[in-house]
PDB file of N, CA and C in Angstrom:
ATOM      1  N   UNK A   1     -12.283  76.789  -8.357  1.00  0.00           N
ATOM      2  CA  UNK A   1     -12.183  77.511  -7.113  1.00  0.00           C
ATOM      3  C   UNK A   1     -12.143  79.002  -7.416  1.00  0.00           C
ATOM      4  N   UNK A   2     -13.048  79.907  -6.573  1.00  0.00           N
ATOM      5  CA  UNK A   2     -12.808  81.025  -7.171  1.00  0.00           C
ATOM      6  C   UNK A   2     -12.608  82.109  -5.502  1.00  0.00           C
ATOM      7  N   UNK A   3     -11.538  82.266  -5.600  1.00  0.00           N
ATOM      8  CA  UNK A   3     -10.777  83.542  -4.920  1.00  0.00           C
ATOM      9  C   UNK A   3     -11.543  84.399  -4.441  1.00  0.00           C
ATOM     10  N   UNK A   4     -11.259  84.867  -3.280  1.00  0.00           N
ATOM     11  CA  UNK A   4     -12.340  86.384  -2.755  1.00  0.00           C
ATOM     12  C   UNK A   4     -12.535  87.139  -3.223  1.00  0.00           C
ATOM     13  N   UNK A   5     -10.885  88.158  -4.495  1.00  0.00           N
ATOM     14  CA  UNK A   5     -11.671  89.094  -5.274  1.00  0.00           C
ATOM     15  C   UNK A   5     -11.970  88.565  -6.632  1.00  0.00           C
ATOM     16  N   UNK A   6     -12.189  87.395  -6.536  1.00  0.00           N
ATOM     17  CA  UNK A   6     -12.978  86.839  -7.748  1.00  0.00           C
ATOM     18  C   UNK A   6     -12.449  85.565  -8.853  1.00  0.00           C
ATOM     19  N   UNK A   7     -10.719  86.038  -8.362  1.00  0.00           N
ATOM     20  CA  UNK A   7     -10.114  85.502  -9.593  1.00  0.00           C
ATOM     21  C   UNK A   7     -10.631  83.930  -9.452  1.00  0.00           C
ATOM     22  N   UNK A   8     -10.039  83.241 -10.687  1.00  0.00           N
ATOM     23  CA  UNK A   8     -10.135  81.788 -10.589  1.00  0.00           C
ATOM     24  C   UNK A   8      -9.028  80.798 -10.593  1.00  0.00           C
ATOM     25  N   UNK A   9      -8.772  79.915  -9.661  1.00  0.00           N
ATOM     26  CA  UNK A   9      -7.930  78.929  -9.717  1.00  0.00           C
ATOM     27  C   UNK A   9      -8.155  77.214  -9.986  1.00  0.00           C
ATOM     28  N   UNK A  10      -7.133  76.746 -10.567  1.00  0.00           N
ATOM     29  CA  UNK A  10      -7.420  75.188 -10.816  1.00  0.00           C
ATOM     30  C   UNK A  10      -7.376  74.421  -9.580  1.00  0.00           C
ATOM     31  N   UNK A  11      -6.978  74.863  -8.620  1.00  0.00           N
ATOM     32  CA  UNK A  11      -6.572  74.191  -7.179  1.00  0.00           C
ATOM     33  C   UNK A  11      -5.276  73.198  -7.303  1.00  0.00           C
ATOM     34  N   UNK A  12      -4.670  73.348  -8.318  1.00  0.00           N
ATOM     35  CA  UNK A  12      -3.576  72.780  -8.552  1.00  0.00           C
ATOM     36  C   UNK A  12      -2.041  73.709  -7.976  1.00  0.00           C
ATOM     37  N   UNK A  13      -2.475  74.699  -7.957  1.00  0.00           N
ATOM     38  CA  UNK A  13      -1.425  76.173  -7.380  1.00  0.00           C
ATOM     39  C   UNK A  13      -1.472  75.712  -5.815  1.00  0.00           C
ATOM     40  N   UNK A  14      -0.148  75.657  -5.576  1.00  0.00           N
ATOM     41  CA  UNK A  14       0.841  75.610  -3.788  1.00  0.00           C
ATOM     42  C   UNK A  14      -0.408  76.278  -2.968  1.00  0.00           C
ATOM     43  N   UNK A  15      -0.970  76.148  -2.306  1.00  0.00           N
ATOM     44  CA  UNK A  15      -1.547  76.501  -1.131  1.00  0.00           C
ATOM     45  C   UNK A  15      -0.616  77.462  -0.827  1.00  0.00           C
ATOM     46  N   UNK A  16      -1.805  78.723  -0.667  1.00  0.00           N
ATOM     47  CA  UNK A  16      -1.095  80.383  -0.205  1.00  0.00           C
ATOM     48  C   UNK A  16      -1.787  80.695   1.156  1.00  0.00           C
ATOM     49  N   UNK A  17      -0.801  80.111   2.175  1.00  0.00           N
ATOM     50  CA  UNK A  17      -1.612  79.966   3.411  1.00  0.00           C
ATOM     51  C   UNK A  17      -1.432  81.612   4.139  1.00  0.00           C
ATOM     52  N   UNK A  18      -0.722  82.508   3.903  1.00  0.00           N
ATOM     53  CA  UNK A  18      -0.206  84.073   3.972  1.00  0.00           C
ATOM     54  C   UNK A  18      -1.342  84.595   3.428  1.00  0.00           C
ATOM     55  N   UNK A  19      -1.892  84.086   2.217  1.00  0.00           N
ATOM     56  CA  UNK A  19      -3.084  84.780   1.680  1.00  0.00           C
ATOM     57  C   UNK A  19      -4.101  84.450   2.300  1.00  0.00           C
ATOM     58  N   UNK A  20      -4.299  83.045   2.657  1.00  0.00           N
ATOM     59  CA  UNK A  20      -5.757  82.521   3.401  1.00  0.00           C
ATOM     60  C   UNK A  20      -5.734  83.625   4.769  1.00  0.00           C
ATOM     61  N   UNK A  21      -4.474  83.310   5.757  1.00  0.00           N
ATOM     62  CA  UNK A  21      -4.487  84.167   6.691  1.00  0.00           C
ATOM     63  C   UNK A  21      -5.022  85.869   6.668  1.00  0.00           C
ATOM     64  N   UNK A  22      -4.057  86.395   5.560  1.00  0.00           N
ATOM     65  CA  UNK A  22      -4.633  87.549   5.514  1.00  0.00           C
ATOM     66  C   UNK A  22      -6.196  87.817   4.810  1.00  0.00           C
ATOM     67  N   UNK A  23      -6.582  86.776   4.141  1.00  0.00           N
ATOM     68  CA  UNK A  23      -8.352  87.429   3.696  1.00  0.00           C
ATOM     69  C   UNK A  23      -9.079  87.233   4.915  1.00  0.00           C
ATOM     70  N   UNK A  24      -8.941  86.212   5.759  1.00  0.00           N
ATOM     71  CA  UNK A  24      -9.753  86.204   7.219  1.00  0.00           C
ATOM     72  C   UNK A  24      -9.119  87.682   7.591  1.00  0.00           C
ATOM     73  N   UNK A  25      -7.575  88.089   8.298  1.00  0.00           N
ATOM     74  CA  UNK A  25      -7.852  89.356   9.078  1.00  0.00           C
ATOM     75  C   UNK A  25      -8.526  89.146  10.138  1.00  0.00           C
ATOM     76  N   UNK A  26      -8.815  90.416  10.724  1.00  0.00           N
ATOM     77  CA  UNK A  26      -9.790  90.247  11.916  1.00  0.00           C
ATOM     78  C   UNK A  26     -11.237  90.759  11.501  1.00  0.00           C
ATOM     79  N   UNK A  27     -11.684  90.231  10.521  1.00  0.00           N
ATOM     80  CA  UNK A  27     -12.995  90.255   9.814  1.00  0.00           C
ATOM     81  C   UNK A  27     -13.862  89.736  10.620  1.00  0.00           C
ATOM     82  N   UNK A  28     -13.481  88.537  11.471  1.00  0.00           N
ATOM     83  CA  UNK A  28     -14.297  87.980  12.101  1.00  0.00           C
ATOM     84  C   UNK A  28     -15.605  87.271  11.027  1.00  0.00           C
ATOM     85  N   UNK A  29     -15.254  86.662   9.827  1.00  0.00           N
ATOM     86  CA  UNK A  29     -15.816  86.115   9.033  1.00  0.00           C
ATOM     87  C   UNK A  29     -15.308  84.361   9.025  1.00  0.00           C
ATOM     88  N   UNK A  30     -14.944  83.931   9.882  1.00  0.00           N
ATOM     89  CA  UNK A  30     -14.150  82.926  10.322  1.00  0.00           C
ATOM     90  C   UNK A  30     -15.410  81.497  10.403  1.00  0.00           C
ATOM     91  N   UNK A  31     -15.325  80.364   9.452  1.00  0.00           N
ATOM     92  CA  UNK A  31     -16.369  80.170   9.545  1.00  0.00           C
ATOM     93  C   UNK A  31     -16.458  78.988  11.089  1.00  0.00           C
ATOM     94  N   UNK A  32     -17.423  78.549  11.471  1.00  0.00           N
ATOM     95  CA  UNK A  32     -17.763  77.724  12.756  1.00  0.00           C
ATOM     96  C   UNK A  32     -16.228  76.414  12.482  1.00  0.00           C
ATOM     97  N   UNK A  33     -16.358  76.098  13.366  1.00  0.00           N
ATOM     98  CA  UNK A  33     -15.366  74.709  13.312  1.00  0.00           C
ATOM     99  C   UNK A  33     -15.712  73.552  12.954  1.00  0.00           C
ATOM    100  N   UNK A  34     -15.445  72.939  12.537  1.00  0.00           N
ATOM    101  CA  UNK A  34     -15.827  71.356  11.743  1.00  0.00           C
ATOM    102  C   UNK A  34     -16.429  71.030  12.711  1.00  0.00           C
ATOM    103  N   UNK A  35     -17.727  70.065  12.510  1.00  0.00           N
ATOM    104  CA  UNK A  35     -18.696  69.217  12.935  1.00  0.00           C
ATOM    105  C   UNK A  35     -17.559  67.829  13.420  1.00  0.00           C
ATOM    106  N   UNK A  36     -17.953  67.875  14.877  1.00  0.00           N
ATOM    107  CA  UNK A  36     -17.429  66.575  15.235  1.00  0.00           C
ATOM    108  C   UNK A  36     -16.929  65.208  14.689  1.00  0.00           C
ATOM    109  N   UNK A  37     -18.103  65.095  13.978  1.00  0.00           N
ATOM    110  CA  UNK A  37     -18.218  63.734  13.115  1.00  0.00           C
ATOM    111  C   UNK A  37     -17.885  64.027  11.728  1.00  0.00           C
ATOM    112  N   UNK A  38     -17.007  65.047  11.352  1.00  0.00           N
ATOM    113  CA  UNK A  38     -16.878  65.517   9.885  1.00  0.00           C
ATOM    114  C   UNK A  38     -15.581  64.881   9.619  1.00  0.00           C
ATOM    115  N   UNK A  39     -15.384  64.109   8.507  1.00  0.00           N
ATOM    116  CA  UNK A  39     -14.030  63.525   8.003  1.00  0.00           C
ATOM    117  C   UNK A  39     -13.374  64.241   7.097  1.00  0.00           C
ATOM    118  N   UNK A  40     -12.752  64.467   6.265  1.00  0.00           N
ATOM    119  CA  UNK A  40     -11.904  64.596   4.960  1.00  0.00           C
ATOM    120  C   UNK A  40     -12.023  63.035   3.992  1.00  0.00           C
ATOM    121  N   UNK A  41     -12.565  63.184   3.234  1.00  0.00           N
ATOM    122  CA  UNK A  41     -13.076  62.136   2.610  1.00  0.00           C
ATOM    123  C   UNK A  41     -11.645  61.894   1.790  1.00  0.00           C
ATOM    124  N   UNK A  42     -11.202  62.280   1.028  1.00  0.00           N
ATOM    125  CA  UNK A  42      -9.509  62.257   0.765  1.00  0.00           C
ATOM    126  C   UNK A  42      -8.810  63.325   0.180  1.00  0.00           C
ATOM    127  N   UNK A  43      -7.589  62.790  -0.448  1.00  0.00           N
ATOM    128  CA  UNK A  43      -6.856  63.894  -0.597  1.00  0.00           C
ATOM    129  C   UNK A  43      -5.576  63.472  -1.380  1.00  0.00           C
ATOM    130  N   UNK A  44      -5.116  64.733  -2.498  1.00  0.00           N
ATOM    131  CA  UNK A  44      -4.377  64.607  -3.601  1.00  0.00           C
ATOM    132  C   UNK A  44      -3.484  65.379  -3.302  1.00  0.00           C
ATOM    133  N   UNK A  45      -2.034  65.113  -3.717  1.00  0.00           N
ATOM    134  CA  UNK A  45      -0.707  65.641  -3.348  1.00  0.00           C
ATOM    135  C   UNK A  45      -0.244  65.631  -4.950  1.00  0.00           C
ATOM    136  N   UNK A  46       0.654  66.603  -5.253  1.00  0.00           N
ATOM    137  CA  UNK A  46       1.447  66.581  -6.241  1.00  0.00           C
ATOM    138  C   UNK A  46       2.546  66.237  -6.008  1.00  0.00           C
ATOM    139  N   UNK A  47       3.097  65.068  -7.012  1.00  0.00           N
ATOM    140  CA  UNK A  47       4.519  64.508  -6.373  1.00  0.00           C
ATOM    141  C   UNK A  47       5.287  64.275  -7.846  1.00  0.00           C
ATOM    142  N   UNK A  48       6.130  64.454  -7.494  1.00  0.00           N
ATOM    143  CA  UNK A  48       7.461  63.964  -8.448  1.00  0.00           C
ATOM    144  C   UNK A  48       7.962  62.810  -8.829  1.00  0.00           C
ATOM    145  N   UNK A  49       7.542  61.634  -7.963  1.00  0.00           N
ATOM    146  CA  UNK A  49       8.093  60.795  -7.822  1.00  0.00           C
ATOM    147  C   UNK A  49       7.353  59.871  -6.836  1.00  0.00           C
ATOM    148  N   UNK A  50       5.900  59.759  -7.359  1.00  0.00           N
ATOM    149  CA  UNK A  50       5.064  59.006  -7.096  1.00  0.00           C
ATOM    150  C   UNK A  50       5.245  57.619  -6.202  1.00  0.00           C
ATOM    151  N   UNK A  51       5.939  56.864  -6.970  1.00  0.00           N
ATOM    152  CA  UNK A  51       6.198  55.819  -6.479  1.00  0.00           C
ATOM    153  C   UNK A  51       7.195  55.506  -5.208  1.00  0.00           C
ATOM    154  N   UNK A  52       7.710  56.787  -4.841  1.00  0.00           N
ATOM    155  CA  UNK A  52       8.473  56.465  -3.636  1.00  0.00           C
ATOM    156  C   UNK A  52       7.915  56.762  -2.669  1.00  0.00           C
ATOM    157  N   UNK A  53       6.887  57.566  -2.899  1.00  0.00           N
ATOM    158  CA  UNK A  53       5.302  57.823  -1.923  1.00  0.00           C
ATOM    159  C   UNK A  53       4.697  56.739  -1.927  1.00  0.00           C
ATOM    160  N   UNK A  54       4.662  55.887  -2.502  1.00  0.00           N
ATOM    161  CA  UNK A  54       3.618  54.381  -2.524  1.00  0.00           C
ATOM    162  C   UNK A  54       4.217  54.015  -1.125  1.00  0.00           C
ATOM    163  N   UNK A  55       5.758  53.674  -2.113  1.00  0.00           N
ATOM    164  CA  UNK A  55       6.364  52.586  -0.753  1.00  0.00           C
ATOM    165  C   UNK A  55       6.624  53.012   0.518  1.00  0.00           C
ATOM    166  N   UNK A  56       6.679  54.323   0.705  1.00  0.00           N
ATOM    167  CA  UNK A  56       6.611  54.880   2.367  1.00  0.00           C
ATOM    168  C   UNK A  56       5.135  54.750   2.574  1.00  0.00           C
ATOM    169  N   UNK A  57       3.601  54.617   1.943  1.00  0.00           N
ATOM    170  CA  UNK A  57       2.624  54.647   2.065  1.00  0.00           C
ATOM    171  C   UNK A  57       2.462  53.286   2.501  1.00  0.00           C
ATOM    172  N   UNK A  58       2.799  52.501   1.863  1.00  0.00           N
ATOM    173  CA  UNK A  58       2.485  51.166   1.910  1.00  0.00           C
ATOM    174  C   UNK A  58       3.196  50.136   2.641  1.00  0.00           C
ATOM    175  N   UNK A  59       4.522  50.500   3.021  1.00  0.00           N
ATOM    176  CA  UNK A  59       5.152  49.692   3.032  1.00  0.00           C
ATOM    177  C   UNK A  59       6.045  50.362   4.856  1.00  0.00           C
ATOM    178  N   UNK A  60       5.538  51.627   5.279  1.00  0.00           N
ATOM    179  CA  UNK A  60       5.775  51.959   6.183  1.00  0.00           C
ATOM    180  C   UNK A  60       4.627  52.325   7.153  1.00  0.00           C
ATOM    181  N   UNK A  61       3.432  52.929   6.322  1.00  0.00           N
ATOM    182  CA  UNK A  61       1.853  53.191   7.037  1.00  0.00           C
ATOM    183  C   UNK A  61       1.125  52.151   6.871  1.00  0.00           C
ATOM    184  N   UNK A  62       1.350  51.344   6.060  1.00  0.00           N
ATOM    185  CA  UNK A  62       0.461  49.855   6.047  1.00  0.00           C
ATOM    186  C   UNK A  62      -0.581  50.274   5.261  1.00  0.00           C
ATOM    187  N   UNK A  63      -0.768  51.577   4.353  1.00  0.00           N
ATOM    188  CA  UNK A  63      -1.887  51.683   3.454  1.00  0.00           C
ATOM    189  C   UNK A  63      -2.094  50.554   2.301  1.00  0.00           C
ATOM    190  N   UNK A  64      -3.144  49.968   1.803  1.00  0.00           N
ATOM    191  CA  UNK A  64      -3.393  49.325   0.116  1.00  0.00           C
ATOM    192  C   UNK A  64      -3.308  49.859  -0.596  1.00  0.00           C
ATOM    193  N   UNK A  65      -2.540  49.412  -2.052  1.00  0.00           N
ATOM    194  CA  UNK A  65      -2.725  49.955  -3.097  1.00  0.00           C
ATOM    195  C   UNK A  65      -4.251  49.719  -3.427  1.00  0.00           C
ATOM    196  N   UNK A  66      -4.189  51.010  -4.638  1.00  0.00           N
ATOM    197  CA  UNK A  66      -5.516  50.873  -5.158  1.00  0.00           C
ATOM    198  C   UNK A  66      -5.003  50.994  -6.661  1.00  0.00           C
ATOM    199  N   UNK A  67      -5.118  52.589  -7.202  1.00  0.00           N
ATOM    200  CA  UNK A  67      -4.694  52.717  -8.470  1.00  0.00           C
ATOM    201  C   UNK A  67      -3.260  52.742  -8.872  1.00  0.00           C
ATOM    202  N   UNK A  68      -2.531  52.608  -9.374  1.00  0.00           N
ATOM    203  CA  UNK A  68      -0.873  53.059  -9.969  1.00  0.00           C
ATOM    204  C   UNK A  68      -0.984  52.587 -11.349  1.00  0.00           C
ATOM    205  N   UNK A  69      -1.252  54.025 -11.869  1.00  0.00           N
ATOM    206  CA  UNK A  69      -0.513  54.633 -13.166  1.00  0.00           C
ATOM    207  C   UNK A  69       0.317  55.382 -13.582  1.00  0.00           C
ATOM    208  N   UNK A  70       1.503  55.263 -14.360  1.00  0.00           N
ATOM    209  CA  UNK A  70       2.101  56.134 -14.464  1.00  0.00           C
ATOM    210  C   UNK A  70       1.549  56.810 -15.701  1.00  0.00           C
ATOM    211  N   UNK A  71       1.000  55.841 -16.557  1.00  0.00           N
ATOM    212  CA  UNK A  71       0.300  56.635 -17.568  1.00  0.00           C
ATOM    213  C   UNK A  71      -0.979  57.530 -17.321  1.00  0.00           C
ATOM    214  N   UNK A  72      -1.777  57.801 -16.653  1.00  0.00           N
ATOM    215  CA  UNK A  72      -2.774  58.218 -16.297  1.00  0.00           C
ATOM    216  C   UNK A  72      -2.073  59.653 -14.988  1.00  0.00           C
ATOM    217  N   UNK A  73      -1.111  58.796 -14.429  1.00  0.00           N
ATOM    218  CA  UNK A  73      -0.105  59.960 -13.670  1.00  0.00           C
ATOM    219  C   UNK A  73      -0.620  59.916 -12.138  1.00  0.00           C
ATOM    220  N   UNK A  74      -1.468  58.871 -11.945  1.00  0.00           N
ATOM    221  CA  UNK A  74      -2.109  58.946 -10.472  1.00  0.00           C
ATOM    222  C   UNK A  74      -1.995  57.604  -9.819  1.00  0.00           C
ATOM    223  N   UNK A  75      -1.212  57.442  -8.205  1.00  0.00           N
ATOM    224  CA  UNK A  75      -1.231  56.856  -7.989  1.00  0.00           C
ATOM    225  C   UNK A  75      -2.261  56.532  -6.234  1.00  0.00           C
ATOM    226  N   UNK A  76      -2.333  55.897  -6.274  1.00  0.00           N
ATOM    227  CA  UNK A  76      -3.635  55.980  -4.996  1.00  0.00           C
ATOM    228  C   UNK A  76      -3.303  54.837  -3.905  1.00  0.00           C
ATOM    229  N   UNK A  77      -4.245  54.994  -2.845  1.00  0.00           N
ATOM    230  CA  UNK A  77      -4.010  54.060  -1.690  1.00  0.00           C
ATOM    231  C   UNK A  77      -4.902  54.558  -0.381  1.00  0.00           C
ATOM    232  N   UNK A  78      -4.988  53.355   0.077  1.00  0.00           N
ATOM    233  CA  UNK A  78      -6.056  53.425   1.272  1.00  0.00           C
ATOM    234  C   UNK A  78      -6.195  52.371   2.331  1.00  0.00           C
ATOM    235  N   UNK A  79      -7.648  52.451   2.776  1.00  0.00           N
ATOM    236  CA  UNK A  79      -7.592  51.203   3.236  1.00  0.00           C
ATOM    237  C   UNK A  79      -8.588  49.903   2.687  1.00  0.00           C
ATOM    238  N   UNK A  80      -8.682  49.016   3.536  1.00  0.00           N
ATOM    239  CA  UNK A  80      -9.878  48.168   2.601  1.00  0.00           C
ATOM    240  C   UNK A  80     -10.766  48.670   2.847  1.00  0.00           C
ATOM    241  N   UNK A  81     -11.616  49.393   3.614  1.00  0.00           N
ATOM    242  CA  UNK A  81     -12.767  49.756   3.489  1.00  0.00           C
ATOM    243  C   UNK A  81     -13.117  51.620   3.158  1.00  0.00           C
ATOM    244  N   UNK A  82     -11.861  52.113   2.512  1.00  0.00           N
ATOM    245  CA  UNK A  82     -11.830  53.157   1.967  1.00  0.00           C
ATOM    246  C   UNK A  82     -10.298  53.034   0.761  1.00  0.00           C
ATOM    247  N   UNK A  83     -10.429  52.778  -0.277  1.00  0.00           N
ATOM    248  CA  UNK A  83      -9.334  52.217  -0.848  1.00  0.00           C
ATOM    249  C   UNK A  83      -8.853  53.319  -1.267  1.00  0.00           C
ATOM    250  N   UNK A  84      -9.680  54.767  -1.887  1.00  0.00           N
ATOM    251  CA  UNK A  84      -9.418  56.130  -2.448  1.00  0.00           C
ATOM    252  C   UNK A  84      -9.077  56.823  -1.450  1.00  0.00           C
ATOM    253  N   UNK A  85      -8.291  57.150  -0.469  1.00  0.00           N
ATOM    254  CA  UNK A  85      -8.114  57.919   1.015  1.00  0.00           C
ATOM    255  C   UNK A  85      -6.867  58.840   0.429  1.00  0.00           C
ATOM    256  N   UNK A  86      -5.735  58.441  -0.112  1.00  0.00           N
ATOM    257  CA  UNK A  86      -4.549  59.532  -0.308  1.00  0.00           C
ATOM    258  C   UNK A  86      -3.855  59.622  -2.002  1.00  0.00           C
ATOM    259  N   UNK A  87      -4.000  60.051  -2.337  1.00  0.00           N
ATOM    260  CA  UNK A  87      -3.806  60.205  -4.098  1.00  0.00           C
ATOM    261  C   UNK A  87      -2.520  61.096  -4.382  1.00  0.00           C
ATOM    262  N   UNK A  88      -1.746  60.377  -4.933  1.00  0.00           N
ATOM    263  CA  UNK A  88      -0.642  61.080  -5.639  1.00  0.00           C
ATOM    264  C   UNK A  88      -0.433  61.810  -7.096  1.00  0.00           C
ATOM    265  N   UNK A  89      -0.381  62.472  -7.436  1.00  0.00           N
ATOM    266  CA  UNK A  89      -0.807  63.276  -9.146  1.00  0.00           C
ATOM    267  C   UNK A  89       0.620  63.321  -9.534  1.00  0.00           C
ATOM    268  N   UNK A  90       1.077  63.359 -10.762  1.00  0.00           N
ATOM    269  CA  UNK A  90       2.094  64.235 -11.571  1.00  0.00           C
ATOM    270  C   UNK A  90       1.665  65.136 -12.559  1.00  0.00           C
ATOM    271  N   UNK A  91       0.349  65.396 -12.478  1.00  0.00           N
ATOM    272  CA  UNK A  91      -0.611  66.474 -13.047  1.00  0.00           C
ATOM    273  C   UNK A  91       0.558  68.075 -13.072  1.00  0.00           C
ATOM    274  N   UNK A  92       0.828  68.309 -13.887  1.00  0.00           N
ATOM    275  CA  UNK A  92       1.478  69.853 -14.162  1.00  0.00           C
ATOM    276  C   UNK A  92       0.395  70.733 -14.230  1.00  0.00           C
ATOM    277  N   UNK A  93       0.616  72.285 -13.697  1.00  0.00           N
ATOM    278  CA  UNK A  93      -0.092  72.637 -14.469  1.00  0.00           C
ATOM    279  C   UNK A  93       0.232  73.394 -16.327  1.00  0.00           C
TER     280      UNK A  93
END
């Protein structure tokens, strides 16, 4: 990912939503709004404690497991006909 004045990030760094806000400004560089039919195909969270995210995932949202490793450090879940939908990391940076 590379930053407006250039720098580069792993996308692993806290979301700097103060910074997103301020590079828009009133630039009016704002891009169009998502396409109706546009999804988020999925999405990775950094967690501490992976597995207590499963069981509120699974066991309170009714998601499937898919992957759980602790060795690999990723644990995953979805549905049956999207099994990769919400991903948990213990990825440091």
């Amino acid at each position: 990912l590379i930053a407006i004045d250039g720098s580069a990030h792993s996308g692993l760094e806290p979301l700097d939503v103060q910074g997103l806000v301020r590079d828009v400004g009133n630039s009016g560089h704002v891009e169009q709004r998502m396409a109706q039919d546009a999804f988020i195909g999925h999405i990775h969270m950094r967690a501490r404690a992976p597995e207590m995210l499963m069981k509120f995932y699974l066991g309170v949202l009714g998601f499937r497991p898919h992957i759980q490793s602790r060795t690999f450090g990723m644990f995953d879940c979805g549905t049956e006909r999207r099994p990769h939908m919400v991903a948990f990391n213990i990825w440091a940076r």
